[in-house]
Every structure is written in C-alpha cells, then in structure tokens.
Protein backbone atom coordinates (compact mmCIF):
# COMPACT_ATOMS: atom_id res chain seq x y z
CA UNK A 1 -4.31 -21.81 -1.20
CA UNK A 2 -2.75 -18.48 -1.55
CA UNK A 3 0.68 -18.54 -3.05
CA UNK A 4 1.74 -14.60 -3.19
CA UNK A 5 0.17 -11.93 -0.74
CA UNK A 6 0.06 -8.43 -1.59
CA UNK A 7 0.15 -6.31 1.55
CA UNK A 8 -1.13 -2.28 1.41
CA UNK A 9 0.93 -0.40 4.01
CA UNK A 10 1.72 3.19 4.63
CA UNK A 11 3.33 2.78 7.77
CA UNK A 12 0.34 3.32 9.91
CA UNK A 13 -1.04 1.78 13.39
CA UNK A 14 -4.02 0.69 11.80
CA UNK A 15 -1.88 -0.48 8.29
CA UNK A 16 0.34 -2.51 10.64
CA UNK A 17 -2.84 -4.21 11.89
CA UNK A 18 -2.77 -5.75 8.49
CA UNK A 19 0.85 -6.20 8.11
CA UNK A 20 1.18 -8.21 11.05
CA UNK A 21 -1.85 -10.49 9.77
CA UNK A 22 -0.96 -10.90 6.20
CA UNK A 23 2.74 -12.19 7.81
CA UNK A 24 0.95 -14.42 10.02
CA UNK A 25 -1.13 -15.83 7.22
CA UNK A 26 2.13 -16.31 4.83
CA UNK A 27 3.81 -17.98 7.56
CA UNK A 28 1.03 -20.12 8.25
CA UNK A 29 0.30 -20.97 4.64
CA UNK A 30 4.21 -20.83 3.17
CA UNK A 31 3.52 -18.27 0.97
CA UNK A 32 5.70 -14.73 -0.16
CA UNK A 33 4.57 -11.76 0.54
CA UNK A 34 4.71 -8.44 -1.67
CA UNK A 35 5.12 -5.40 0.93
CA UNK A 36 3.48 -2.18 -0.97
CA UNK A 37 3.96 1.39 -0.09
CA UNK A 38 1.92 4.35 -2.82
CA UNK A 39 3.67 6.75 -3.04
CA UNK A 40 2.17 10.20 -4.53
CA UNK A 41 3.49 12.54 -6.80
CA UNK A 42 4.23 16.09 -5.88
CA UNK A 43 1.36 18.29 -6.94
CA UNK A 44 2.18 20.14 -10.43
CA UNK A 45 -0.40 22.70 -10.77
CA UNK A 46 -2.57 25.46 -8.88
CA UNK A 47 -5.58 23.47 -9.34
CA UNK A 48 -4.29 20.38 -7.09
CA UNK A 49 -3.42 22.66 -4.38
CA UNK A 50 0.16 22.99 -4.50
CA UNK A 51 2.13 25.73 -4.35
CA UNK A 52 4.84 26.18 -7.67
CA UNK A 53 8.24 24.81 -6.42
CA UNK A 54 11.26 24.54 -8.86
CA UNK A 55 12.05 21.64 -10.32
CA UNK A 56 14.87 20.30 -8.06
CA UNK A 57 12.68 21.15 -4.85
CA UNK A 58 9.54 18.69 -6.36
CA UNK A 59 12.50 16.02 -7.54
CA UNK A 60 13.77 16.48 -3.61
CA UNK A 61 10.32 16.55 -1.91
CA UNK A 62 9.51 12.97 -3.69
CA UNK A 63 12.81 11.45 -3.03
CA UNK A 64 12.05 12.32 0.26
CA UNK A 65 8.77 10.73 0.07
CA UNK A 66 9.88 7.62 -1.38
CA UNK A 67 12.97 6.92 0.47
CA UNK A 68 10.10 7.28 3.52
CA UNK A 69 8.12 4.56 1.31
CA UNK A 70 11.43 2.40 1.49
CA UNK A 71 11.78 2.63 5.21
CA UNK A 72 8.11 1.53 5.66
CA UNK A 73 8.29 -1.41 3.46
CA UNK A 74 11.96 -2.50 4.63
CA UNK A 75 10.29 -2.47 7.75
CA UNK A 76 7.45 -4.96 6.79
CA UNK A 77 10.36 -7.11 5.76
CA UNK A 78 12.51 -7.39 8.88
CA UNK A 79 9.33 -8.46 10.66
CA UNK A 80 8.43 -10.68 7.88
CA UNK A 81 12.07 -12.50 7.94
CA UNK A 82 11.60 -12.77 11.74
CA UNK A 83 8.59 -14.83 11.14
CA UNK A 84 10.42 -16.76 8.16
CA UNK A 85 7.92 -15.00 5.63
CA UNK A 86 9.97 -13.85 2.26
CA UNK A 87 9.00 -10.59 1.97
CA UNK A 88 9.43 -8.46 -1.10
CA UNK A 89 9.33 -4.82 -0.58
CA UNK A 90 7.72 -2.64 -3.45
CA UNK A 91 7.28 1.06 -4.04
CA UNK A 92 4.54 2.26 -6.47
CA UNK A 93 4.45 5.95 -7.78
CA UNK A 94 1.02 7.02 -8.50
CA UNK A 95 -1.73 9.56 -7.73
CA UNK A 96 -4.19 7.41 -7.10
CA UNK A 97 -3.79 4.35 -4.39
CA UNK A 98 -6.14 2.29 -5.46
CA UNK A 99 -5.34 2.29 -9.02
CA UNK A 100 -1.98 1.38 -8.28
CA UNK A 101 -2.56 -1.29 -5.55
CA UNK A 102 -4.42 -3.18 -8.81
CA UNK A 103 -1.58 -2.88 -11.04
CA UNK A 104 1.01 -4.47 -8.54
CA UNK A 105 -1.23 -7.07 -7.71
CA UNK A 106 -1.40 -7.85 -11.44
CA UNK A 107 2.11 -7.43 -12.22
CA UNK A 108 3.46 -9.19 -9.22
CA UNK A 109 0.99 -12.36 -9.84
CA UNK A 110 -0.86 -11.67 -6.19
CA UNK A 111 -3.80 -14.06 -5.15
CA UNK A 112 -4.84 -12.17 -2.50
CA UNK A 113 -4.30 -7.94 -1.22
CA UNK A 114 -4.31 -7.87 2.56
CA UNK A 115 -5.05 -4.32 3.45
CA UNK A 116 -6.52 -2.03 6.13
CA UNK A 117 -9.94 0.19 6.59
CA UNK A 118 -10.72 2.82 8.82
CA UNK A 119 -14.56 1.47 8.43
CA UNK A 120 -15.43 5.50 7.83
CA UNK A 121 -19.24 6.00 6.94
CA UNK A 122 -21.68 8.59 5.79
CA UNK A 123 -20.16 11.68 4.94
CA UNK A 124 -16.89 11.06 6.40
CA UNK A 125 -16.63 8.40 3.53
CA UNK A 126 -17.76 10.81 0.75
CA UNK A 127 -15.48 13.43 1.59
CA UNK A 128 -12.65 11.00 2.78
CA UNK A 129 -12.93 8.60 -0.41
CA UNK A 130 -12.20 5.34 0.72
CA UNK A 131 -9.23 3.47 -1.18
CA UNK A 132 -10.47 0.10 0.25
CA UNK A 133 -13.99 0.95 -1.27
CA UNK A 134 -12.37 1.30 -4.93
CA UNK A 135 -9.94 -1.91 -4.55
CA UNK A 136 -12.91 -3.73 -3.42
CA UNK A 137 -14.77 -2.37 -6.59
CA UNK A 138 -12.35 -3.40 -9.01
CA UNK A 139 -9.85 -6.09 -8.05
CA UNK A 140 -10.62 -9.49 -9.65
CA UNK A 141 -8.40 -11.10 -7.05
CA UNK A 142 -10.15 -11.24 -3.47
CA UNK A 143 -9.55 -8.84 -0.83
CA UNK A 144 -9.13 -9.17 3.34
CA UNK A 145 -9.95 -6.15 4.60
CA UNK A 146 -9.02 -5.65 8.00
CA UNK A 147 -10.29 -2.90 10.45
C-alpha cells in the first residue's frame, strides 16, 4: 500500500499525535518513513516584523533554529527504530510550511504525508492560516490528517 511516509512534525504534543501514528502505520505496513521539520528563515526586512540584526546574529539565530529542527526529527527517529520503522530525518528551510511539506514529499518519492491539525475554525482559521488547509489544497499525494 504505502511504501514511503512523509511525517510533518515540529516537535509539538499535538505533532507527536501524528508521529506516533504514522510509526505505527510504517511498522504495521513495512514501510520508511521521512521525519520533516520546516524550518523558517530569519525575517530580513521591517515589513515582516523583524527587527535589523547583523549578519552573523541572523546566520546564528537560524543555526539555532535548525539544529532545534535536528533534535526534533532525531527524535522521531529513535522512536521510530524502537518500533523497527527506518526513519529518515529531514530538515526543510522555507518560509512557507506548506509549500515546503509538497516539495519533500515530491523529492523524497512520499505516497502518503501524515500530519497534524489543530481543527481551528471561523476566524481563528483566517487569522491563524491553517498549513493543513493548504497541503490539503495542493498535494496530489493523499493526506491523514490527524487532530
């Protein structure tokens, strides 16, 4: 059935929700998962909110960021080897989650993203966004969503 399984995670209660069922369903199906932690850029301009940093602080703010990423998906697989699921930890660098969720699905040959949903609604959803909403949207590879 499903071969490669892309798991979402930012190191979250509710993300591990999804990381402990998209390890149960590679275990139970044989399959590898793909453990996948967005990580944003720093902010460059006024307009995105951020306040001007040199250049060495914004390289050390997002090395701090990603080595974060690395200990969240490093975690997915130690649990993953527990289980006997191969587990292949990825870190994206992008501004926007969903976008970038896509891509490694595409690159790493995923047939399914496992991923989490807070479920928001109304105008919590409009002025949240909803990552889930735009990966449902515009993945051609199915989605478990997971709340």
């Amino acid at each position: 059935m499903y071969q490669r399984i892309l798991v979402a995670t930012d190191g979250s209660k509710l993300s591990k929700k999804a990381v402990d069922n998209a390890i149960a369903l590679a275990a139970s199906l044989g399959a590898e998962l793909i453990a996948l932690k967005v990580v944003p850029r720093y902010p460059q301009s006024y307009f995105e909110g951020s306040i001007p940093l040199s250049a060495e602080d914004v390289a050390r703010v997002e090395q701090h960021w990603a080595d974060d990423g690395h200990e969240v998906v490093e975690a997915v697989k130690r649990a993953g080897a527990a289980k006997g699921v191969k587990v292949k930890p990825i870190i994206a660098r992008a501004d926007v989650v969903s976008d970038a969720l896509i891509a490694a699905a595409k690159k790493h040959k995923a047939d399914l993203i496992v991923m989490a949903s807070h479920g928001r609604k109304g105008v919590k959803r409009l002025l949240l966004g909803s990552e889930t909403q735009q990966v449902l949207t515009h993945s051609e590879i199915p989605v478990l969503v997971l709340r």
